[in-house]
Protein backbone atom coordinates (compact mmCIF):
# COMPACT_ATOMS: atom_id res chain seq x y z
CA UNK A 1 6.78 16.97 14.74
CA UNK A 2 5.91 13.59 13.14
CA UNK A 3 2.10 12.53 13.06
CA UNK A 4 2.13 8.76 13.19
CA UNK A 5 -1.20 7.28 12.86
CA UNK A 6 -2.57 3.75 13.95
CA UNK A 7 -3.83 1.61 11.75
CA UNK A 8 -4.66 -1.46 13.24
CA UNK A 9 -2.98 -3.92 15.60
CA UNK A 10 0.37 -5.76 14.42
CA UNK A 11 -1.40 -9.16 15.23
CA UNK A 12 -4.86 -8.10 13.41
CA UNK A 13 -2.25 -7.56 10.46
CA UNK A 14 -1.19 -11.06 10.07
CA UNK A 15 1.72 -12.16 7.70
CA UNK A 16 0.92 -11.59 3.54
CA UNK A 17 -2.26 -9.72 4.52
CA UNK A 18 -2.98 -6.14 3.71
CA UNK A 19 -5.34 -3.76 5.69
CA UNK A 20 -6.93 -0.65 3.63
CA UNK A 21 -7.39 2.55 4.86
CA UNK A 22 -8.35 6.07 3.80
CA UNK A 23 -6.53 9.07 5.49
CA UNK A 24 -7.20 12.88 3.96
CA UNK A 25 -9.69 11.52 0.78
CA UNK A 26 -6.41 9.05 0.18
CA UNK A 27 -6.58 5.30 -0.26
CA UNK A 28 -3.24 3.33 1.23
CA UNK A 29 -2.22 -0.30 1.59
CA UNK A 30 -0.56 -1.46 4.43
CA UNK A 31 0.97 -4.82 3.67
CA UNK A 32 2.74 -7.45 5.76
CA UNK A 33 4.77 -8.92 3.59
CA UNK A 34 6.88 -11.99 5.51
CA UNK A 35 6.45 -9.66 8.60
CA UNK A 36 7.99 -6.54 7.04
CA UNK A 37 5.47 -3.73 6.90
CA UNK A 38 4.80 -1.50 3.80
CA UNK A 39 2.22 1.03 2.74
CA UNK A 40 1.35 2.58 -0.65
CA UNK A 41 -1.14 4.66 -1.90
CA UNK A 42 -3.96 2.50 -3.73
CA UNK A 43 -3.94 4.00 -7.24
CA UNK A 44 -2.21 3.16 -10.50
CA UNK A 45 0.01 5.97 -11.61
CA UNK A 46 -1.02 5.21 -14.76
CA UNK A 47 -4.44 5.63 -14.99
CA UNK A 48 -5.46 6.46 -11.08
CA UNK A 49 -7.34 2.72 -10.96
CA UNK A 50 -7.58 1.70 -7.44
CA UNK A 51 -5.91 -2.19 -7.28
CA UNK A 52 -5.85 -3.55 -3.76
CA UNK A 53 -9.72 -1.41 -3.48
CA UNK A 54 -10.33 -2.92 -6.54
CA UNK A 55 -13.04 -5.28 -4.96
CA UNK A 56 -10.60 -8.45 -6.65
CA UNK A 57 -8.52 -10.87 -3.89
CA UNK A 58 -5.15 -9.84 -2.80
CA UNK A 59 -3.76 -12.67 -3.34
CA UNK A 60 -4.47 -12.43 -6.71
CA UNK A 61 -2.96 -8.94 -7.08
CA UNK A 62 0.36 -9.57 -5.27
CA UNK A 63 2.87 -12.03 -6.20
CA UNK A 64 6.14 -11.81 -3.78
CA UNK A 65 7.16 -8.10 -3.26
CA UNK A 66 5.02 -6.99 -6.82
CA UNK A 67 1.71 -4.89 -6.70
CA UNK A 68 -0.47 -5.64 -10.09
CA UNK A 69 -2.59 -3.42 -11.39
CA UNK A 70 -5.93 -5.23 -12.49
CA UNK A 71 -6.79 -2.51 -15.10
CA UNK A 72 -4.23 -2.68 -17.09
CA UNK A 73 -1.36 -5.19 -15.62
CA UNK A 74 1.28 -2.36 -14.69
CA UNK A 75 3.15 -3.48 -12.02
CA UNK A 76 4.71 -1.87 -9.14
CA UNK A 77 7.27 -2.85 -6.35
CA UNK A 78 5.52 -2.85 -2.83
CA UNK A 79 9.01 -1.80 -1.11
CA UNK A 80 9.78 1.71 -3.26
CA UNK A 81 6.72 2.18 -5.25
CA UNK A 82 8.29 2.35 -8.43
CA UNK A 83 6.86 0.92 -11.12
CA UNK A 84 8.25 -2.48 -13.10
CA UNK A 85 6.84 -2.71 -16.38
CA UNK A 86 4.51 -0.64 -18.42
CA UNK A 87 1.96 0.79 -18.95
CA UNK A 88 3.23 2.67 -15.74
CA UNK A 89 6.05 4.82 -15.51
CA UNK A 90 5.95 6.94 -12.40
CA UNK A 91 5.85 5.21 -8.79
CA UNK A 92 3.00 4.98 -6.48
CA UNK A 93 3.73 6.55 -3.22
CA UNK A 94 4.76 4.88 -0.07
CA UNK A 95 4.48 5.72 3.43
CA UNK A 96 6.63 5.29 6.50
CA UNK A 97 5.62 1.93 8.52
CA UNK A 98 6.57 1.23 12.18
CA UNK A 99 5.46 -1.21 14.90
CA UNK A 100 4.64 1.19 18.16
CA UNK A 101 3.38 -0.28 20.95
CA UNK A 102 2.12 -3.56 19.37
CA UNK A 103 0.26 -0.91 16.85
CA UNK A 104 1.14 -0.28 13.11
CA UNK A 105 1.10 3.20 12.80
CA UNK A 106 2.00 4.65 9.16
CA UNK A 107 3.20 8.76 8.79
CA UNK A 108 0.12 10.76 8.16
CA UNK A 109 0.24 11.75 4.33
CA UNK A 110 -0.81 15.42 3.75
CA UNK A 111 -4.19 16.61 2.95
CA UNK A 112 -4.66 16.58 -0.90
CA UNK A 113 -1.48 14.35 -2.21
């Protein structure tokens, strides 16, 4: 059984925007990029440093289909995750997206990943 989850409305989620959420004590991302939807959990793999909860504009922290880290400029890939330059070497986890009923729902991450 899958657990899809809304998280807001696809026209609240408006092109290059990003909505943050919290689901089980984890923070995820859900970004429209060019009307594609992504979502990945909100924490460095290198050093756990939340970047789009970072409190900084995210248009400052994502340039095209990248995800910068503001802590230490690691730099991840919004589609997979996985990470593009150091100081980070093990991806960030994504999520399932989908477009339900004019909803974006993402898969429910377990409790405690």
């Amino acid at each position: 059984m899958s657990n899809w989850l809304d998280v807001t409305s696809e026209a609240d989620l408006q092109k290059n925007k990003v909505c943050l959420i919290e689901i089980n004590n984890t923070r995820i991302a859900v970004i429209n990029l060019d009307g594609q939807y992504f979502a990945v959990k909100d924490v460095c793999s290198h050093e756990g440093f939340p970047m789009l909860g970072s409190g900084l504009d995210p248009g400052e922290l994502i340039n095209g289909e990248e995800l910068l880290c503001p802590r230490h400029g690691a730099r991840f890939s919004i589609r997979s995750g996985k990470p593009l330059c150091p100081p980070a070497f093990v991806p960030i986890e994504t999520y399932e997206v989908r477009i339900h009923e004019k909803m974006v729902q993402i898969m429910a991450p377990k409790a405690g990943k």
